[in-house]
N, C-alpha and C. Protein backbone atom coordinates (compact mmCIF):
# COMPACT_ATOMS: atom_id res chain seq x y z
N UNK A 1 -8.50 5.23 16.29
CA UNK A 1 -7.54 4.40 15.60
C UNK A 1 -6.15 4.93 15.93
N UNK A 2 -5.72 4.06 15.99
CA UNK A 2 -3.79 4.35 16.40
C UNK A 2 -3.17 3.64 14.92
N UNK A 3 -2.11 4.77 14.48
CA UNK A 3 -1.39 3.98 13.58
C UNK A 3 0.07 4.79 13.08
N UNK A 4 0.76 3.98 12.34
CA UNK A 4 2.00 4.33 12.48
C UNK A 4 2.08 5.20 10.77
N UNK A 5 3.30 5.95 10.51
CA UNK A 5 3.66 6.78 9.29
C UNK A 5 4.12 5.83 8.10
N UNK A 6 3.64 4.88 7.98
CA UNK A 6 4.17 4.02 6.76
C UNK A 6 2.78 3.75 6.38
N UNK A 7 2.84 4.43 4.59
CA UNK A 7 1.73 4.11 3.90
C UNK A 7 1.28 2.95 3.90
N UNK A 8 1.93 1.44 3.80
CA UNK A 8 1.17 -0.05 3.94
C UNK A 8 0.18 0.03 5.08
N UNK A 9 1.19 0.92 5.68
CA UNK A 9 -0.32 0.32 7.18
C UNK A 9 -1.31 1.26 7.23
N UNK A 10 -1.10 2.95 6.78
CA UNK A 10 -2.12 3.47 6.65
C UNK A 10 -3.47 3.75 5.97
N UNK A 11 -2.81 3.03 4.47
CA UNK A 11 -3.25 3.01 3.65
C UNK A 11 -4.99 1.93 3.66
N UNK A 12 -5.02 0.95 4.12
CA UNK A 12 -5.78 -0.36 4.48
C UNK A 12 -6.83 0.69 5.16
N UNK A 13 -6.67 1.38 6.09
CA UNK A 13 -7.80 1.89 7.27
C UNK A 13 -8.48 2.97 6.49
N UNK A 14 -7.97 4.08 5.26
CA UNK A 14 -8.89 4.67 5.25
C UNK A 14 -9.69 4.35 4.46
N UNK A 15 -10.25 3.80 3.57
CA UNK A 15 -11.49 3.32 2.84
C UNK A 15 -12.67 2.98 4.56
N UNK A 16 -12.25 2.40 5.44
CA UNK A 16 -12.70 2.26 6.58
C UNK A 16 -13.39 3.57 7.04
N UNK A 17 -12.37 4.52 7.06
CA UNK A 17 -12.90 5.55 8.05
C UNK A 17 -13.73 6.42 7.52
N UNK A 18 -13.40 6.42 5.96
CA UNK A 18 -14.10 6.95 4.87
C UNK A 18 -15.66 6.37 5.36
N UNK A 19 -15.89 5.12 5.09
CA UNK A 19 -17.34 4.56 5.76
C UNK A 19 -18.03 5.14 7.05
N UNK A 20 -17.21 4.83 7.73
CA UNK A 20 -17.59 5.22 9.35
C UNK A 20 -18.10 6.41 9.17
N UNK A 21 -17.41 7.82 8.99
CA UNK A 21 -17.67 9.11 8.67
C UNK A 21 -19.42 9.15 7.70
N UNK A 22 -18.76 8.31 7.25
CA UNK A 22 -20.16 8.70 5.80
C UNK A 22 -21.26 8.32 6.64
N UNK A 23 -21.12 7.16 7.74
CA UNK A 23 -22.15 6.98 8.65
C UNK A 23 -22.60 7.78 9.57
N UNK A 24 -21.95 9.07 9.82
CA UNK A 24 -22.25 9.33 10.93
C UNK A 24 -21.09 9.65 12.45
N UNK A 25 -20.12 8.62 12.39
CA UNK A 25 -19.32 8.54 13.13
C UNK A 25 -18.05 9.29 13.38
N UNK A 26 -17.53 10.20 14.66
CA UNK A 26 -16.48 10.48 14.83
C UNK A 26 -15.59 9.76 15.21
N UNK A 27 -14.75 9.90 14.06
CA UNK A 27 -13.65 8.99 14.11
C UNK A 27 -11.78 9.68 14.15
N UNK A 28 -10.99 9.51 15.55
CA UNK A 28 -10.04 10.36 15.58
C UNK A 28 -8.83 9.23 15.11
N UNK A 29 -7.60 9.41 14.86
CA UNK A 29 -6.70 8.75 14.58
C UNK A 29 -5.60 9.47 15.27
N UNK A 30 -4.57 8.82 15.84
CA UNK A 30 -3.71 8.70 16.51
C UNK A 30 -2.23 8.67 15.37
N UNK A 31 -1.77 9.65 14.97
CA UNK A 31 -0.69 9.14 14.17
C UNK A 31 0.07 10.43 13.89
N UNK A 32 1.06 10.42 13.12
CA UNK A 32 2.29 11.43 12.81
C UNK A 32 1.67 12.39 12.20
N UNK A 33 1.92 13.76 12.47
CA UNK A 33 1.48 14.67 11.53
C UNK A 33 2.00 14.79 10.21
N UNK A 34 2.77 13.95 9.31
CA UNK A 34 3.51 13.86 8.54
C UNK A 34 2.22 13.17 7.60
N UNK A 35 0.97 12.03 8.38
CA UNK A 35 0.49 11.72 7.39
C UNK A 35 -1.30 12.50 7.26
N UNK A 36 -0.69 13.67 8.14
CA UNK A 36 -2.41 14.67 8.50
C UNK A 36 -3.26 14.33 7.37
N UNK A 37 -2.40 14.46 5.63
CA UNK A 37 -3.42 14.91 5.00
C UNK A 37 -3.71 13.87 4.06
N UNK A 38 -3.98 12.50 4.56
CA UNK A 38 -4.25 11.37 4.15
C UNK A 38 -5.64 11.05 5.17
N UNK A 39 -4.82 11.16 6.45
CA UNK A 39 -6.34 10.96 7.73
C UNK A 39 -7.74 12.31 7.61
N UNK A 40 -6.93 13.36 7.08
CA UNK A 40 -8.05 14.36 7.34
C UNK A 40 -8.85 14.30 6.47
N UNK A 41 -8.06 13.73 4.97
CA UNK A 41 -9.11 13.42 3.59
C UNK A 41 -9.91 12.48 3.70
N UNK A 42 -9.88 11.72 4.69
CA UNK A 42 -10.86 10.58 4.81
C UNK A 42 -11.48 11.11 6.05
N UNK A 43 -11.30 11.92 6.43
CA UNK A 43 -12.80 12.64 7.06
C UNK A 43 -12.47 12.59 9.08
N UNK A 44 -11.41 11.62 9.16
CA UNK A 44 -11.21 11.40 10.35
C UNK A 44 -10.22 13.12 11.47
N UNK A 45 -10.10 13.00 12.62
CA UNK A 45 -9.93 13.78 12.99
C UNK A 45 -8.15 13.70 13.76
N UNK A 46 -7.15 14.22 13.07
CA UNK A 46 -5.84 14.02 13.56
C UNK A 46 -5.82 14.21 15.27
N UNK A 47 -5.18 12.96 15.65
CA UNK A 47 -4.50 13.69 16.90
C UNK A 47 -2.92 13.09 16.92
N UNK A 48 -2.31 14.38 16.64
CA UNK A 48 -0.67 14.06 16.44
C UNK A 48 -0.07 13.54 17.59
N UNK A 49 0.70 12.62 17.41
CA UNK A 49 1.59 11.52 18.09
C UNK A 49 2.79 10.83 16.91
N UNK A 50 3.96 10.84 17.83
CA UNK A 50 4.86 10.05 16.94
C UNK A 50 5.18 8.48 17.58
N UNK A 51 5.59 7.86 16.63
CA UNK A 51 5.89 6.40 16.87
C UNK A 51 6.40 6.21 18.24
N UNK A 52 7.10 7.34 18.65
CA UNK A 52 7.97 7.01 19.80
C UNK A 52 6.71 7.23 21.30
N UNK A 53 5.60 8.13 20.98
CA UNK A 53 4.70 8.48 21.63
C UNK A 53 3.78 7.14 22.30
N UNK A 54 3.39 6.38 20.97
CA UNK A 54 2.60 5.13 20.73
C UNK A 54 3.39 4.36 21.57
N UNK A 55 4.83 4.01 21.02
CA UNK A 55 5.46 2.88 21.83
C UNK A 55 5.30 3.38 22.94
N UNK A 56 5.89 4.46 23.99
CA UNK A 56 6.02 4.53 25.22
C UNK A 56 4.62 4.52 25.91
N UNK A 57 3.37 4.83 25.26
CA UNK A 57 1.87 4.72 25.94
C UNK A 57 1.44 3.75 25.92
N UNK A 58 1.78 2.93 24.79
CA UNK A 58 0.74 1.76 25.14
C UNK A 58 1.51 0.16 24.92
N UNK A 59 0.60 -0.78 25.31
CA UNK A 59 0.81 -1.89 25.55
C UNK A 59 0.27 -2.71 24.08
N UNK A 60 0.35 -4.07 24.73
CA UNK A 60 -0.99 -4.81 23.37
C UNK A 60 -1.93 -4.61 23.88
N UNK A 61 -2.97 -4.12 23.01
CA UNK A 61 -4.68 -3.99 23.11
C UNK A 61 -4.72 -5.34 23.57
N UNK A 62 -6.08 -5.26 24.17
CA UNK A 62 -6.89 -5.73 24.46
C UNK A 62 -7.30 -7.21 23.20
N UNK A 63 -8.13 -6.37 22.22
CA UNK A 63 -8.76 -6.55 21.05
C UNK A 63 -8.36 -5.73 20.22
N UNK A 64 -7.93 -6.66 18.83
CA UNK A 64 -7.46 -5.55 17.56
C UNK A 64 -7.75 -6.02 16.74
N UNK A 65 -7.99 -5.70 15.47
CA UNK A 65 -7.84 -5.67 14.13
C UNK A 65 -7.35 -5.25 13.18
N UNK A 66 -6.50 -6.02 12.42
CA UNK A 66 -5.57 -5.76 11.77
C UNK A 66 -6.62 -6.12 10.35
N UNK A 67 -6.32 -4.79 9.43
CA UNK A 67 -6.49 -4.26 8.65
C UNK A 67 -5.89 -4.67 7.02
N UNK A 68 -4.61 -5.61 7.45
CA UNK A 68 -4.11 -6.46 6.40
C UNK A 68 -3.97 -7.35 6.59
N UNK A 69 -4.32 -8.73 5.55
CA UNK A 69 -4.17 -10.06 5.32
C UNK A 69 -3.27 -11.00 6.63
N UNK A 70 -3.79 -11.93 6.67
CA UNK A 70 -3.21 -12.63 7.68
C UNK A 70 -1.50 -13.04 7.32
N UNK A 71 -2.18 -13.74 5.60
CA UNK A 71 -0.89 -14.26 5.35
C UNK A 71 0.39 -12.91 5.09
N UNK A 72 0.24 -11.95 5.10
CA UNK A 72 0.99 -10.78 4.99
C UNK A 72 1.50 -10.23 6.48
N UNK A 73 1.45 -10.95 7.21
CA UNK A 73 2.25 -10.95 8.92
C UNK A 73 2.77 -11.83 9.16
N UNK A 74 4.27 -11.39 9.04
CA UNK A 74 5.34 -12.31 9.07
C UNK A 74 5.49 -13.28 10.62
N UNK A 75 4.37 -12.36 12.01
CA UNK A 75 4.76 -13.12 12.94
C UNK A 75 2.93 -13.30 13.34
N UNK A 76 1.90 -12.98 12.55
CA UNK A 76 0.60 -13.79 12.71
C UNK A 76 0.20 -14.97 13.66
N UNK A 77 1.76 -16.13 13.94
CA UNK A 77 1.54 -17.31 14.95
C UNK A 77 1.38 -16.65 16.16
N UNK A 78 1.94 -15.56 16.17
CA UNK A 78 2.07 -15.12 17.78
C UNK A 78 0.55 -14.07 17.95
N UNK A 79 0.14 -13.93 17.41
CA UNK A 79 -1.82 -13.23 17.61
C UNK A 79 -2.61 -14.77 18.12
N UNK A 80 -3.01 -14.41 19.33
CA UNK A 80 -3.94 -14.95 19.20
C UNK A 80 -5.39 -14.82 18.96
N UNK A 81 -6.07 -15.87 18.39
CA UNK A 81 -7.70 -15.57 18.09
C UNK A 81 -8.30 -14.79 19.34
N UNK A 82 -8.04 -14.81 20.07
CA UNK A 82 -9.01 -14.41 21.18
C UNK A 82 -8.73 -12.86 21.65
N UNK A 83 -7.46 -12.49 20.62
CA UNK A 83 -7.06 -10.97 21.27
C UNK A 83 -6.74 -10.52 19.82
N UNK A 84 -6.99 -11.24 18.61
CA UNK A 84 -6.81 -10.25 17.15
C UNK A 84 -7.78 -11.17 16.19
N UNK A 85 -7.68 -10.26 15.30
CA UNK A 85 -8.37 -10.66 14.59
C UNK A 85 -7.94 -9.80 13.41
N UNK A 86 -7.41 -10.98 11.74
CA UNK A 86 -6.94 -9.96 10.37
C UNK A 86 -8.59 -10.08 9.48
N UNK A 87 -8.85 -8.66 9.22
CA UNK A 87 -9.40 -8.71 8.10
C UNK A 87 -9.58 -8.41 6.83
N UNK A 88 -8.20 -7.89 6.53
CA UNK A 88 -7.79 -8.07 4.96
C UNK A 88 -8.06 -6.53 4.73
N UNK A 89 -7.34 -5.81 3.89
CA UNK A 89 -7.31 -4.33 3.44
C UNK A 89 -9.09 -4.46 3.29
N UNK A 90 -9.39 -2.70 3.86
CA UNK A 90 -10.52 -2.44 3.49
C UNK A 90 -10.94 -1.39 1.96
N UNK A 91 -10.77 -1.76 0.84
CA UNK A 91 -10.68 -1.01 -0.24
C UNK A 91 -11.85 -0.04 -0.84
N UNK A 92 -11.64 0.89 -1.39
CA UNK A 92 -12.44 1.84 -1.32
C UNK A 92 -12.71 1.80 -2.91
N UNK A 93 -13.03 3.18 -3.19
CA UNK A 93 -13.54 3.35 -4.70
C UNK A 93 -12.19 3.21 -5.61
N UNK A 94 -12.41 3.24 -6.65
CA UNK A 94 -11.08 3.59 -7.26
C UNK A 94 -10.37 4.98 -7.18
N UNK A 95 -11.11 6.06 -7.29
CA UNK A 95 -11.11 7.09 -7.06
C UNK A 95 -9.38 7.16 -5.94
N UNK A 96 -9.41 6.50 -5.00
CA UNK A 96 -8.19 6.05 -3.92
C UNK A 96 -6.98 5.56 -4.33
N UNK A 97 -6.87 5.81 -6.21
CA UNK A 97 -5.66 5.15 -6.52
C UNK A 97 -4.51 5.99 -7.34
N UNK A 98 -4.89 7.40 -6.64
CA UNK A 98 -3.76 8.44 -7.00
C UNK A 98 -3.73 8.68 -8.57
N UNK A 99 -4.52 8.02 -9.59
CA UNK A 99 -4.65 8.50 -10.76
C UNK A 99 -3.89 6.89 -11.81
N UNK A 100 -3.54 5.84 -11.05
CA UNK A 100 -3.01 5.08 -12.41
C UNK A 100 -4.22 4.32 -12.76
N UNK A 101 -4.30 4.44 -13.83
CA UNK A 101 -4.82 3.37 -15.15
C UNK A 101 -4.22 2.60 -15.64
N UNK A 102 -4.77 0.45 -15.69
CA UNK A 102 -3.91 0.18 -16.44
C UNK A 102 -4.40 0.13 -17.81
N UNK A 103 -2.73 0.44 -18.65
CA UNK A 103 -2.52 1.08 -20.10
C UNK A 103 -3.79 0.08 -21.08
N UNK A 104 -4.91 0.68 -21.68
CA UNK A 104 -5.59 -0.10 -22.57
C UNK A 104 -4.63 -1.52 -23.58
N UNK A 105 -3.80 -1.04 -23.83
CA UNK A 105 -3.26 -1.99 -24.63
C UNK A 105 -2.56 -3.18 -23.97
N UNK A 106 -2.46 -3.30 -22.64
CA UNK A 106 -1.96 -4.19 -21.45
C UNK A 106 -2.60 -5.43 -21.78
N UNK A 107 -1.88 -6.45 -22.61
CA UNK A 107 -2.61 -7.81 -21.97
C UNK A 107 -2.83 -8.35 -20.36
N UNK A 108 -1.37 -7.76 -19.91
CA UNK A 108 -0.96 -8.15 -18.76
C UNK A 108 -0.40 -7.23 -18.14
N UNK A 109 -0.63 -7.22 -16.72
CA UNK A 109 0.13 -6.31 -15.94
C UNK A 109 1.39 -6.85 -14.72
N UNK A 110 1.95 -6.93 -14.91
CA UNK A 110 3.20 -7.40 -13.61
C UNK A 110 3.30 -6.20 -13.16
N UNK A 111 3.40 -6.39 -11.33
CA UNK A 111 3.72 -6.25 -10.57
C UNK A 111 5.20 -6.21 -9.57
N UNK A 112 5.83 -5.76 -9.55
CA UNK A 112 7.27 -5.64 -9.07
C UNK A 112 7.09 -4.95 -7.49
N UNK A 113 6.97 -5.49 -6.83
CA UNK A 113 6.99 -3.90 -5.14
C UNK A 113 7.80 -4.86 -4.42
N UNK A 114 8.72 -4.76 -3.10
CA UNK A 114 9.30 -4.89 -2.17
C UNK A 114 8.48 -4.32 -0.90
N UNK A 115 7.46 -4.10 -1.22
CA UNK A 115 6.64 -3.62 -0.72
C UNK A 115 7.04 -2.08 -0.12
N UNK A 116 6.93 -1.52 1.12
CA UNK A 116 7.47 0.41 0.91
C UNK A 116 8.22 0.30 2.31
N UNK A 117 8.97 -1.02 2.71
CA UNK A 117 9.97 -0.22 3.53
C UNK A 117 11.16 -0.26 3.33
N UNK A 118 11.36 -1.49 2.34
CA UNK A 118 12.80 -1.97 1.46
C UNK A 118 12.73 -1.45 0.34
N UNK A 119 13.09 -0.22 -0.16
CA UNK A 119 12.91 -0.25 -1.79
C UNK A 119 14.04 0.53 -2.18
N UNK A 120 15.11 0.86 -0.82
CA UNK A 120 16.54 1.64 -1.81
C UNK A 120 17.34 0.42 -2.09
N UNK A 121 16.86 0.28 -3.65
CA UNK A 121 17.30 -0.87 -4.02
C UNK A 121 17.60 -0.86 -5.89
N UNK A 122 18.19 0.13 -5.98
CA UNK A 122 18.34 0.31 -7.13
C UNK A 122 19.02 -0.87 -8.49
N UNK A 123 20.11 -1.15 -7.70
CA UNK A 123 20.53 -2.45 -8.46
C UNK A 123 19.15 -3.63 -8.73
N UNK A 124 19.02 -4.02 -7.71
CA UNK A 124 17.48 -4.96 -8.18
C UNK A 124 16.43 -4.17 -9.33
N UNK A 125 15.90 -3.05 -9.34
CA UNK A 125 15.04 -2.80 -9.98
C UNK A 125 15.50 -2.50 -11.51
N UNK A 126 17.07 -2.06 -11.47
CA UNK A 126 17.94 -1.91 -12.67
C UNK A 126 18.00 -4.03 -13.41
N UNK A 127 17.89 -4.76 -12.88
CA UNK A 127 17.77 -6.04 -13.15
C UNK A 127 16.39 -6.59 -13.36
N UNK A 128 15.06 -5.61 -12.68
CA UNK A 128 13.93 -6.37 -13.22
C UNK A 128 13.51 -5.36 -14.07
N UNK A 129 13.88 -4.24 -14.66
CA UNK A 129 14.16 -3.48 -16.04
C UNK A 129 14.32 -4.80 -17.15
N UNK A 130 15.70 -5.42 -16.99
CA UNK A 130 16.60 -5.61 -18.14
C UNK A 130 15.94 -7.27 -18.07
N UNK A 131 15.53 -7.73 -16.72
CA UNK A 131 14.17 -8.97 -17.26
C UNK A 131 13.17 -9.03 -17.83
N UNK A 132 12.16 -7.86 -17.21
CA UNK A 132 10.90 -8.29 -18.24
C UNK A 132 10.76 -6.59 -18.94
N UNK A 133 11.57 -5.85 -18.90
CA UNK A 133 11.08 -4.32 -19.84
C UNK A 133 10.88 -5.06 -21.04
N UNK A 134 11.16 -5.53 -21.87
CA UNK A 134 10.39 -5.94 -23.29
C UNK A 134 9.12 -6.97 -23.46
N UNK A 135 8.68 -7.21 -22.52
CA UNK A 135 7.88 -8.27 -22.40
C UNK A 135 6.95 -8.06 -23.24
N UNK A 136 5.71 -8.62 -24.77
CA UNK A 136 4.92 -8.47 -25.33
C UNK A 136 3.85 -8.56 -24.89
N UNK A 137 3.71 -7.50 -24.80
CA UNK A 137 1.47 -7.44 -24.38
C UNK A 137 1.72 -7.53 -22.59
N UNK A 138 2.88 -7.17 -22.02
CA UNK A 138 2.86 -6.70 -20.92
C UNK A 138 3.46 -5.47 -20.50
N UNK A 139 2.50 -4.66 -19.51
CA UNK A 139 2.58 -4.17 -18.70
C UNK A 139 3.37 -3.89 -17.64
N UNK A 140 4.94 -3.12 -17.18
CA UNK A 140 5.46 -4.03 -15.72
C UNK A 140 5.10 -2.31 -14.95
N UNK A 141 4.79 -2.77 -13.62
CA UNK A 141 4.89 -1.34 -12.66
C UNK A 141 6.01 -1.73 -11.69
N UNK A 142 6.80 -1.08 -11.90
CA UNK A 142 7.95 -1.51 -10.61
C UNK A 142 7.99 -0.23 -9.67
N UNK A 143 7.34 -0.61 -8.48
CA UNK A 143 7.54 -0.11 -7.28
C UNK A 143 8.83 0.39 -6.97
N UNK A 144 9.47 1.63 -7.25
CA UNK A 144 10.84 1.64 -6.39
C UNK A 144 10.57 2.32 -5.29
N UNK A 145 9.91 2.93 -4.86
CA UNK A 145 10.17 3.59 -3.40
C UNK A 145 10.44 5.21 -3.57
N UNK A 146 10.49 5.92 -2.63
CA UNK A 146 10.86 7.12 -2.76
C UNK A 146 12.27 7.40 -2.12
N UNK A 147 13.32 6.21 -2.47
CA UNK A 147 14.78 6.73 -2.32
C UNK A 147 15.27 6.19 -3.14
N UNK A 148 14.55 5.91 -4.44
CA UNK A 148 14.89 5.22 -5.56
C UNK A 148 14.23 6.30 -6.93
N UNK A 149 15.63 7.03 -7.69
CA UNK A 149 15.44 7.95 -8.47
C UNK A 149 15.08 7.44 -9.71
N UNK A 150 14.56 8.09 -10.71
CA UNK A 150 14.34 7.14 -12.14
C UNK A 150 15.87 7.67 -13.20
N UNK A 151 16.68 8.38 -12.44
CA UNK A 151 17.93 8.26 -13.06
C UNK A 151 19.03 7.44 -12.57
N UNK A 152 18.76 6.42 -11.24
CA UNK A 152 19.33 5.34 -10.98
C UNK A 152 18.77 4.34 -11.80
N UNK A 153 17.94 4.16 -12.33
CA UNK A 153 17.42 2.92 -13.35
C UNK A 153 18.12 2.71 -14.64
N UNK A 154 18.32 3.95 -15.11
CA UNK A 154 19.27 3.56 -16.40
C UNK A 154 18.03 3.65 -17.34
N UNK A 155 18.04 2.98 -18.75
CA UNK A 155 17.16 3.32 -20.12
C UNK A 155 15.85 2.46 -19.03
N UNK A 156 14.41 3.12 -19.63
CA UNK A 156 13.01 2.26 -19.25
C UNK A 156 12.80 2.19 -20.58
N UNK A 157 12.39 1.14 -20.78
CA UNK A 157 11.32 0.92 -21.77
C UNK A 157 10.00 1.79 -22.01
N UNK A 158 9.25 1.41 -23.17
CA UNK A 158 8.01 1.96 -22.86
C UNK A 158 6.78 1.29 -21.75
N UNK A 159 6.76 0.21 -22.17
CA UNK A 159 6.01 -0.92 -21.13
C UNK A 159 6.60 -0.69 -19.76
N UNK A 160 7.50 0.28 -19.09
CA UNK A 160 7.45 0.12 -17.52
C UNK A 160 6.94 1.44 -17.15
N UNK A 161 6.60 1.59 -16.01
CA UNK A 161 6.03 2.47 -15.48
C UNK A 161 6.52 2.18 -13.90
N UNK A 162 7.88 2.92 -13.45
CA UNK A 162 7.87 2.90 -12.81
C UNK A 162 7.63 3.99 -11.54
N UNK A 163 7.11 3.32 -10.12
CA UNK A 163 6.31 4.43 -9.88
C UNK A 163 6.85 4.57 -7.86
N UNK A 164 6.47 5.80 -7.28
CA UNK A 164 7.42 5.61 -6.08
C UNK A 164 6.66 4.76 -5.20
N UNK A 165 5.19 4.23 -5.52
CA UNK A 165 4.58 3.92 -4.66
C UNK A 165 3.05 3.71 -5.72
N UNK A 166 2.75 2.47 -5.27
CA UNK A 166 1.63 2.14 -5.81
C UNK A 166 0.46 1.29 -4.42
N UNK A 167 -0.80 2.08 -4.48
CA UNK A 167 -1.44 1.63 -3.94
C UNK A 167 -2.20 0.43 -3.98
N UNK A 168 -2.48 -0.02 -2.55
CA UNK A 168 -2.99 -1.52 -2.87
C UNK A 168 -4.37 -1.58 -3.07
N UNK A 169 -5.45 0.05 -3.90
CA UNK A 169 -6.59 -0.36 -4.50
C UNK A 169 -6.45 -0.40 -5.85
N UNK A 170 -4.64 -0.07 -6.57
CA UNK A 170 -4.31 -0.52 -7.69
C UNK A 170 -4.87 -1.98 -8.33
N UNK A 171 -4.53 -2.66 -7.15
CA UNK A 171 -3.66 -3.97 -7.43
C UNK A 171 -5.68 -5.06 -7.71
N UNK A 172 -6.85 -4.08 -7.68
CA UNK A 172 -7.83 -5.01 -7.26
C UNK A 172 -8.05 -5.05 -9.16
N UNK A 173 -8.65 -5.84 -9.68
CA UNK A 173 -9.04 -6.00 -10.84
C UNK A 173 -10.34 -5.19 -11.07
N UNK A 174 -10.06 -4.01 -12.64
CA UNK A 174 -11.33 -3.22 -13.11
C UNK A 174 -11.78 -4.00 -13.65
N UNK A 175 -13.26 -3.72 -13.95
CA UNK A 175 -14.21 -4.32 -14.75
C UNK A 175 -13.65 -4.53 -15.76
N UNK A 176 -12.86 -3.72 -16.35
CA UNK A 176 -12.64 -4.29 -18.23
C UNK A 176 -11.63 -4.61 -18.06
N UNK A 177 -10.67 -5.43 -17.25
CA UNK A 177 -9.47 -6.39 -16.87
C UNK A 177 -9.77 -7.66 -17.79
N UNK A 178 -9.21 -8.16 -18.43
CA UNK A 178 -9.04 -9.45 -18.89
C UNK A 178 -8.66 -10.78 -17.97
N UNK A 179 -7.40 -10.02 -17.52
CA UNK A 179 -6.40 -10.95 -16.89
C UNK A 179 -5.35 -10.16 -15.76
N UNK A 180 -4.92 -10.51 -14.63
CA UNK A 180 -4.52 -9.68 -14.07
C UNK A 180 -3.84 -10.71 -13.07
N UNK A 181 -2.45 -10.37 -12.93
CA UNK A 181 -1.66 -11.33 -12.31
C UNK A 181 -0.76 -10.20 -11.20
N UNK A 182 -0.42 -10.49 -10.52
CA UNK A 182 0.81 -9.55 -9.34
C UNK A 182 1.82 -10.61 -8.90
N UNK A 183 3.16 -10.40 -9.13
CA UNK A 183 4.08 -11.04 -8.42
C UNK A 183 4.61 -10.31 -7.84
N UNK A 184 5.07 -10.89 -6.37
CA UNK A 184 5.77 -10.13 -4.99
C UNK A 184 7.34 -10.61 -4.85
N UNK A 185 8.45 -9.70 -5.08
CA UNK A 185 9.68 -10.52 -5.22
C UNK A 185 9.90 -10.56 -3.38
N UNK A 186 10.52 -11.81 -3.57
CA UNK A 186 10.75 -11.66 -2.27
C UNK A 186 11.99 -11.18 -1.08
């Protein structure tokens, strides 16, 4: 596997490699040593390369698979069927979700992310504070990123939880979920 240092994209493959391994399979990854100890916990075997390494070696594959949602590739028209193929994050146990729980008393949970390459964005998240922080019987997690401090936010409520990074085996619905909604600002 070849892949780049941004958790969205790394994140999708290891529940994958996690499998593969458990099968049997050596499986090496191609990526920054910055994210060693994400690839090595899922059992796969680092071989360090930086972005600039990847670009200058290689071309478009052959055959690929992309690991996240179709509709989540902004240029998807330009893949064709015959040389890609999306098959949607591969999600693992929960165990893969860095420790959040949502709060028992949550009717509802909103969702706030810019997803993790836009998020020094403090003014916006200081505005979806002062929109839904009081919301009744909700929940908000606002994604700021890790160049976004929680003393640029100003007062939180109790209902927010904001966090530098939330994973996308957060976002799948637990068994004792009621109701479970995600909005993506755009």
């Amino acid at each position: 596997m070849v892949g780049v240092p941004v958790v969205s994209h790394g994140l999708p493959s290891l529940a994958l490699i996690r499998e593969l391994v458990a099968r049997g399979h050596r499986v090496t990854y191609a990526n920054d040593p910055s994210v060693a100890d994400r690839i090595q916990s899922a059992g796969a075997e680092l071989v360090p390369c930086t972005t600039t390494d990847v670009d200058a070696s290689s071309g478009p594959p052959a055959r690929a698979l992309a690991l996240i949602p179709r509709a989540m590739q902004p240029h998807a028209g330009r893949v064709g069927t015959d040389t890609g193929a999306f098959g949607g994050p591969c999600f693992g146990t929960r165990a893969d979700t860095d420790g959040w729980t949502r709060p028992a008393a949550a009717d509802n949970v909103l969702l706030i992310s810019l997803g993790s390459a836009h998020t020094r964005r403090p003014a916006f998240h200081r505005r979806c504070i002062a929109a839904f922080g009081d919301l009744p019987g909700w929940h908000v997690v606002l994604q700021t990123g890790k160049h976004t401090g929680p003393e640029e936010l100003g007062a939180i409520p109790p209902n927010n939880a904001p966090l530098n990074s939330v994973h996308s085996a957060n976002n799948q619905p637990s068994p004792h979920s009621t109701r479970r909604r995600a909005f993506h600002a755009p």
